[in-house]
C-alpha atoms as a PDB file:
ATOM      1  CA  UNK A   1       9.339  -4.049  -3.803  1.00  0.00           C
ATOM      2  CA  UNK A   2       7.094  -3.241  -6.771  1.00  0.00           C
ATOM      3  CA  UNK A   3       7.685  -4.141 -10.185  1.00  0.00           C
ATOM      4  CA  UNK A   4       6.482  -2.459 -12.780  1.00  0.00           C
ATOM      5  CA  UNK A   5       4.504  -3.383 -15.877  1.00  0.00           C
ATOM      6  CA  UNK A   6       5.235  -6.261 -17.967  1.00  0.00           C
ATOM      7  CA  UNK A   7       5.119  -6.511 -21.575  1.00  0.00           C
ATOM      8  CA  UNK A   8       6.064  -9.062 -24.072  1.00  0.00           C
ATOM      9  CA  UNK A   9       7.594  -7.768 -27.261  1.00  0.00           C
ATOM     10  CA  UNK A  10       6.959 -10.041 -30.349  1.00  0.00           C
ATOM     11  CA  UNK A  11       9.261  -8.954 -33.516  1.00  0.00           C
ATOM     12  CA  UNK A  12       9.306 -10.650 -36.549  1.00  0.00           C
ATOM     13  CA  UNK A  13      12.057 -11.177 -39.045  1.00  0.00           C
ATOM     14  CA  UNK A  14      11.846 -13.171 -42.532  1.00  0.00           C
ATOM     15  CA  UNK A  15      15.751 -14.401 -41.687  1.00  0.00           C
ATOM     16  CA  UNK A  16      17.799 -15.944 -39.081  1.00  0.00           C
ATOM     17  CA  UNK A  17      20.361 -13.009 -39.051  1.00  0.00           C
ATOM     18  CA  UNK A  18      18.944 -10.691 -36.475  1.00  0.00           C
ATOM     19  CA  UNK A  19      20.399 -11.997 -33.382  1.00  0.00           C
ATOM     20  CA  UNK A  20      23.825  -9.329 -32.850  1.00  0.00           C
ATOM     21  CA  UNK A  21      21.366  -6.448 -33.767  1.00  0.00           C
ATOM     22  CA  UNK A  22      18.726  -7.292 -31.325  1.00  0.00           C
ATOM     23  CA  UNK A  23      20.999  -8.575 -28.385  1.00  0.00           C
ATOM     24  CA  UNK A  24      22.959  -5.321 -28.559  1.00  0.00           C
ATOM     25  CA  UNK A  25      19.298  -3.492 -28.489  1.00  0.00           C
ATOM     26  CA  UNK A  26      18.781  -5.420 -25.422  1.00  0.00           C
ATOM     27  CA  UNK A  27      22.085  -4.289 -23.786  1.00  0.00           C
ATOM     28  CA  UNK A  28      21.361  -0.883 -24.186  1.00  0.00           C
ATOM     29  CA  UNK A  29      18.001  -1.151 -23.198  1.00  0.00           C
ATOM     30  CA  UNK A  30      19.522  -2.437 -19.505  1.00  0.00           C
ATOM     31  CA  UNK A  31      22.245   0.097 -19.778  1.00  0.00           C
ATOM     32  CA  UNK A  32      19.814   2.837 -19.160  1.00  0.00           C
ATOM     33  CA  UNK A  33      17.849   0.924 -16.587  1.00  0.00           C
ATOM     34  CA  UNK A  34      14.103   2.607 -17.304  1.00  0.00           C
ATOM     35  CA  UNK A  35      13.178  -1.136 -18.212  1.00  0.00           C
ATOM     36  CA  UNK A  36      14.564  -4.269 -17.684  1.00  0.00           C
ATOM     37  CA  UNK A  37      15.315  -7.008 -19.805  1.00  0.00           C
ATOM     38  CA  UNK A  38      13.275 -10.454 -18.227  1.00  0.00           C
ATOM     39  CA  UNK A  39      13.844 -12.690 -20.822  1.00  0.00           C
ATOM     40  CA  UNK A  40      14.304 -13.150 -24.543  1.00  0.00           C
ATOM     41  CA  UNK A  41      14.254 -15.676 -27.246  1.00  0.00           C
ATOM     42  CA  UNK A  42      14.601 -16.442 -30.850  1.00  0.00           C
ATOM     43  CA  UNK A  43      12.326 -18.345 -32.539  1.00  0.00           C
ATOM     44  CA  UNK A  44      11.900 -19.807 -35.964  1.00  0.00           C
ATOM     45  CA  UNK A  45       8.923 -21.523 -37.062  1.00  0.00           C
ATOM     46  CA  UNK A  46       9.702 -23.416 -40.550  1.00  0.00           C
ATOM     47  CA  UNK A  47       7.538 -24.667 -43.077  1.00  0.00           C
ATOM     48  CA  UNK A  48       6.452 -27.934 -41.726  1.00  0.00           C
ATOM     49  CA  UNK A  49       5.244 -26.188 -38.865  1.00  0.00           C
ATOM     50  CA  UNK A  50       8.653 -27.155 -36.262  1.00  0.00           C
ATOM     51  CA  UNK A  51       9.820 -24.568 -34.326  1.00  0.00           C
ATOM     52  CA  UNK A  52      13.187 -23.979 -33.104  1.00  0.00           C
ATOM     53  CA  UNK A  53      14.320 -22.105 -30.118  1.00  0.00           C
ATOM     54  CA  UNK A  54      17.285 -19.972 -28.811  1.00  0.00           C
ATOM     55  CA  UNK A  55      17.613 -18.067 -25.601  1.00  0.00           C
ATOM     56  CA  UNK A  56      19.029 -13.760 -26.598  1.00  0.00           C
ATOM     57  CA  UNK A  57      19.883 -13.649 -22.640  1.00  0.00           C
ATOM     58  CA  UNK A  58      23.298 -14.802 -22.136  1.00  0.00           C
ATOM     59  CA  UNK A  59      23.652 -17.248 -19.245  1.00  0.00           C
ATOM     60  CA  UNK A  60      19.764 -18.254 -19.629  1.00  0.00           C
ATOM     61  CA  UNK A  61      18.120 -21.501 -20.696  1.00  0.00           C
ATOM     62  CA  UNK A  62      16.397 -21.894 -23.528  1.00  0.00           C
ATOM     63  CA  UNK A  63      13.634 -23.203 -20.906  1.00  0.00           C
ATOM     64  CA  UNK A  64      12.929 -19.761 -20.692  1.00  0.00           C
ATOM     65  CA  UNK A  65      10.288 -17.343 -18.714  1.00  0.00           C
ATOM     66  CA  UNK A  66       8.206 -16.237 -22.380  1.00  0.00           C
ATOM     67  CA  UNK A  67       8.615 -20.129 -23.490  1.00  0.00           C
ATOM     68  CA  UNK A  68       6.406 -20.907 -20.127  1.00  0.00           C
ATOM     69  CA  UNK A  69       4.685 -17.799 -20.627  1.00  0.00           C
ATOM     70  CA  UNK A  70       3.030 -18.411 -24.001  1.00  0.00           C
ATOM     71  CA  UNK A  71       3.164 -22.398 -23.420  1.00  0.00           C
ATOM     72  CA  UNK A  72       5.714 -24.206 -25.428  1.00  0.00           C
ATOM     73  CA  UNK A  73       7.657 -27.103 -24.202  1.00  0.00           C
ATOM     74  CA  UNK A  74      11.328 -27.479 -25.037  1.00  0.00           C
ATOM     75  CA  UNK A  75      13.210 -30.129 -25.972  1.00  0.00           C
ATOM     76  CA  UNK A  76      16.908 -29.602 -26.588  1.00  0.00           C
ATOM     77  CA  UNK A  77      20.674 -31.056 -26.020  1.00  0.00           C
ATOM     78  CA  UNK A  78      21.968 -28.022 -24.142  1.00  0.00           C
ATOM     79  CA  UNK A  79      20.303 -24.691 -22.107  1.00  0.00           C
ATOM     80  CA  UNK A  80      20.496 -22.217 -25.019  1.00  0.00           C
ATOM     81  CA  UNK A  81      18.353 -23.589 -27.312  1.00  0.00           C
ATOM     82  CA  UNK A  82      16.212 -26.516 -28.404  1.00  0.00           C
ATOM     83  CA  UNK A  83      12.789 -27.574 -30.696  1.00  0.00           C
ATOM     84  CA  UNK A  84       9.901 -26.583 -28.648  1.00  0.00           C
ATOM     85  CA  UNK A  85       6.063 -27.326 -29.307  1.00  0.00           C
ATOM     86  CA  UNK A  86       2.361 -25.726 -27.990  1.00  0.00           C
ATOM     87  CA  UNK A  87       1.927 -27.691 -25.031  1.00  0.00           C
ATOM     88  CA  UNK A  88      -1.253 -26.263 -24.877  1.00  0.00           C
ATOM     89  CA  UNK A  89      -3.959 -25.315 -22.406  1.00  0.00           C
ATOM     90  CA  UNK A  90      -4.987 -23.146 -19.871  1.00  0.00           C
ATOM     91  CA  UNK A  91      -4.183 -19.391 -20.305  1.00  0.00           C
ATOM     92  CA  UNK A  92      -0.987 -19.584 -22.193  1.00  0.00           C
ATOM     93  CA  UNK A  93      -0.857 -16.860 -25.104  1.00  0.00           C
ATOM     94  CA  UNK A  94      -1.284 -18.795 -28.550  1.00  0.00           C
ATOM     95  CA  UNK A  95       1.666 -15.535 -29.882  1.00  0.00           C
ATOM     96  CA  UNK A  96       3.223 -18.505 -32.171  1.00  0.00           C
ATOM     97  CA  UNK A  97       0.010 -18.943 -33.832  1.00  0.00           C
ATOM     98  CA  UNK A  98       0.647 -15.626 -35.109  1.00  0.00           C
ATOM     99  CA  UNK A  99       4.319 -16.180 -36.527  1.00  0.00           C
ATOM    100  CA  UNK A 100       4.366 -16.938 -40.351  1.00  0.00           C
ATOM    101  CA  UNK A 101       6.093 -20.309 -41.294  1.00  0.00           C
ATOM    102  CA  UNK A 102       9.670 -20.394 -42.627  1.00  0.00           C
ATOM    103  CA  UNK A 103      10.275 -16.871 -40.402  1.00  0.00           C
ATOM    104  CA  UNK A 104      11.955 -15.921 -37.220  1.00  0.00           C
ATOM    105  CA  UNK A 105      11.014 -13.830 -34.489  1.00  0.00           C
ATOM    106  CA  UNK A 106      12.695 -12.058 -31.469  1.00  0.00           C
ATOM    107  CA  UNK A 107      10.614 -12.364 -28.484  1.00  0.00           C
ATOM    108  CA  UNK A 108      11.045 -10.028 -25.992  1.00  0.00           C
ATOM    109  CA  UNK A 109       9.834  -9.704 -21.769  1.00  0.00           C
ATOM    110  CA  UNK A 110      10.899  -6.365 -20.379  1.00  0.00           C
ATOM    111  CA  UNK A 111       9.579  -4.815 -17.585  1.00  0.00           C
ATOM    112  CA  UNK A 112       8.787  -1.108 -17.177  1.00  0.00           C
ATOM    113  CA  UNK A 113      10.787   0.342 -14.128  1.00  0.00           C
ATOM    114  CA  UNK A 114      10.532   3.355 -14.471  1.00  0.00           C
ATOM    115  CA  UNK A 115       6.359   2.882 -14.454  1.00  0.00           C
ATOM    116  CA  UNK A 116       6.347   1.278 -10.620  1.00  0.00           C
ATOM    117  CA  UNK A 117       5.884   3.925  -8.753  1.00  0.00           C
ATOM    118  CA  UNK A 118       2.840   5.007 -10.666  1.00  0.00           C
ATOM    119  CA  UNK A 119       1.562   1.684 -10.705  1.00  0.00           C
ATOM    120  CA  UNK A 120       2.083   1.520  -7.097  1.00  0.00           C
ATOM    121  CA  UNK A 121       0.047   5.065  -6.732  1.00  0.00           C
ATOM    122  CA  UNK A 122      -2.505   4.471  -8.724  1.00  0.00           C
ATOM    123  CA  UNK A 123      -3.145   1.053  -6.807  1.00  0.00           C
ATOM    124  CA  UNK A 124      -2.883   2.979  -3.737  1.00  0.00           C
ATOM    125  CA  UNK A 125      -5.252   5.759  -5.098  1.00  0.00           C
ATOM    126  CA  UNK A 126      -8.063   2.659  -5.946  1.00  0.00           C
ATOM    127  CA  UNK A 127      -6.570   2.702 -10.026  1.00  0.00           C
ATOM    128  CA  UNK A 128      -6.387  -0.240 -11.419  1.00  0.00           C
ATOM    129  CA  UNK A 129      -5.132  -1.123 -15.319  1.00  0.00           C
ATOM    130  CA  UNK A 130      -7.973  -1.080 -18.116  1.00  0.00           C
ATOM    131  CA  UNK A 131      -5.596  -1.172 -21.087  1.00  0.00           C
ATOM    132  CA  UNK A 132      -2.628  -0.778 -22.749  1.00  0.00           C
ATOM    133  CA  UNK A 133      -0.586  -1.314 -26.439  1.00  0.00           C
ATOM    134  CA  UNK A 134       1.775   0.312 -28.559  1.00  0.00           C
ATOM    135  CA  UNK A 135       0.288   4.063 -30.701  1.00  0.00           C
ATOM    136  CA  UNK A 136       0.313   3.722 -34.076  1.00  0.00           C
ATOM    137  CA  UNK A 137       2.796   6.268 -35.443  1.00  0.00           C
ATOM    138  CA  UNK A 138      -0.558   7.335 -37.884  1.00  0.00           C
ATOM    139  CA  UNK A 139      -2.277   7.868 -34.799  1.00  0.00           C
ATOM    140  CA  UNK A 140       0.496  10.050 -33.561  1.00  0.00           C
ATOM    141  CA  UNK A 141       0.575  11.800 -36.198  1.00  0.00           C
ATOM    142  CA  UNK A 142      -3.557  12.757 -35.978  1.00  0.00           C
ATOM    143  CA  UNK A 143      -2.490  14.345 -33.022  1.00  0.00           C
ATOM    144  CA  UNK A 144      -0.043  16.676 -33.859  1.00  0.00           C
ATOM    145  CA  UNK A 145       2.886  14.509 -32.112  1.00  0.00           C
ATOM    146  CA  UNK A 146       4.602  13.173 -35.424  1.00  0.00           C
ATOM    147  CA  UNK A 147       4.354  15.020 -38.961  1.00  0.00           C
ATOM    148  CA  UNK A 148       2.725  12.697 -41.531  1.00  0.00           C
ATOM    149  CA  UNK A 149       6.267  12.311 -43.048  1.00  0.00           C
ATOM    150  CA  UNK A 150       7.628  10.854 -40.040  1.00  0.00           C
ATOM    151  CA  UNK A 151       4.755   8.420 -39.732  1.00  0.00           C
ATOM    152  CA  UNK A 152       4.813   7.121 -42.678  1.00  0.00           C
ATOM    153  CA  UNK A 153       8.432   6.541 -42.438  1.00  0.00           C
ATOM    154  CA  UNK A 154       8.269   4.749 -39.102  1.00  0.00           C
ATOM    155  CA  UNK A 155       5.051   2.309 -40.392  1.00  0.00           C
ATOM    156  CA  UNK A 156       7.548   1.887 -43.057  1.00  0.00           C
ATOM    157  CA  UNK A 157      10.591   0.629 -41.203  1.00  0.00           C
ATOM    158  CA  UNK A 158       8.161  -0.998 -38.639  1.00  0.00           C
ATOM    159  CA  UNK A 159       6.772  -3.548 -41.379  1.00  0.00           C
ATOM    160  CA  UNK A 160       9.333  -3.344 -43.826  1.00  0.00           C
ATOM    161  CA  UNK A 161      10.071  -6.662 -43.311  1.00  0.00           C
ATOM    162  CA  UNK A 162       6.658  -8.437 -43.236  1.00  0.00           C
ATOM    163  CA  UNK A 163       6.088  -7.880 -46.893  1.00  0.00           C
ATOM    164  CA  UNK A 164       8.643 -10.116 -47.399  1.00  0.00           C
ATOM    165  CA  UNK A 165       7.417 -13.181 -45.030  1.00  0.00           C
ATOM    166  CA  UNK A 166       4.540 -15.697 -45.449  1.00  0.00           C
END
């Protein structure tokens, strides 16, 4: 069976409040089945440099797929959540590094369904992946896909928040 492509989703929020929003995001996002949901967390990193973790996947443990993936160790009374720490080395993504103190993020691992059967192609074909990343909604708009408007309203609601963080 092939799986698709994998990304990891890193969304920041300067509060704790986020959690019904994003979950329900999560459950529509399986609902339509082009991706599906692998695993997600909350984190909160506070000023002392602690962090704090929740699993967003009900049923899950907070000793979680993206907590392995970008290599933090969790510590924790129960199997939703716990304090966690860099257990560092190897290859593990340093994506906490880049989480402001005294803020919160959503931390998302979806995979891309409806992208496996091109991924399977273009392997078959000799393809392999060079890159990939989310388009700017400026860049979009240089090409005629979004009107400048629109852009600037997305970048808008896309770091709305960050202002506000740090």
């Amino acid at each position: 069976m092939a799986i698709g492509p994998v990304q990891l989703i890193v969304l920041g929020f300067g509060h704790r409040e986020f959690r019904g929003a994003v979950i329900a995001a999560l459950d529509g996002a399986r609902q339509t089945g082009g991706v599906r949901v692998l695993d997600a967390i909350a984190l909160h990193t506070d000023a002392r440099g602690g962090i704090e973790i929740e699993s967003l996947v009900e049923g899950a443990e907070a000793h979680s797929t993206i907590a392995e993936l970008i290599g933090l160790g969790i510590a924790g009374d129960d199997d939703a959540s716990g304090t966690a720490a860099p257990v560092g080395g190897g290859d593990a993504w340093d994506v906490v590094a880049d989480i402001p103190s005294d803020c919160s993020a959503a931390l998302v691992l979806v995979e891309h369904r409806w992208a496996a059967s091109l991924r399977e192609v273009a392997a078959d074909a000799g393809g392999f992946r060079i890159a990939d990343g989310f388009v700017s909604p400026f860049d979009l708009a240089e090409i005629g896909l979004l009107s400048a408007q629109e852009a600037q309203r997305l970048h808008a609601q896309e770091t709305a928040g960050a202002q506000d963080v740090g």
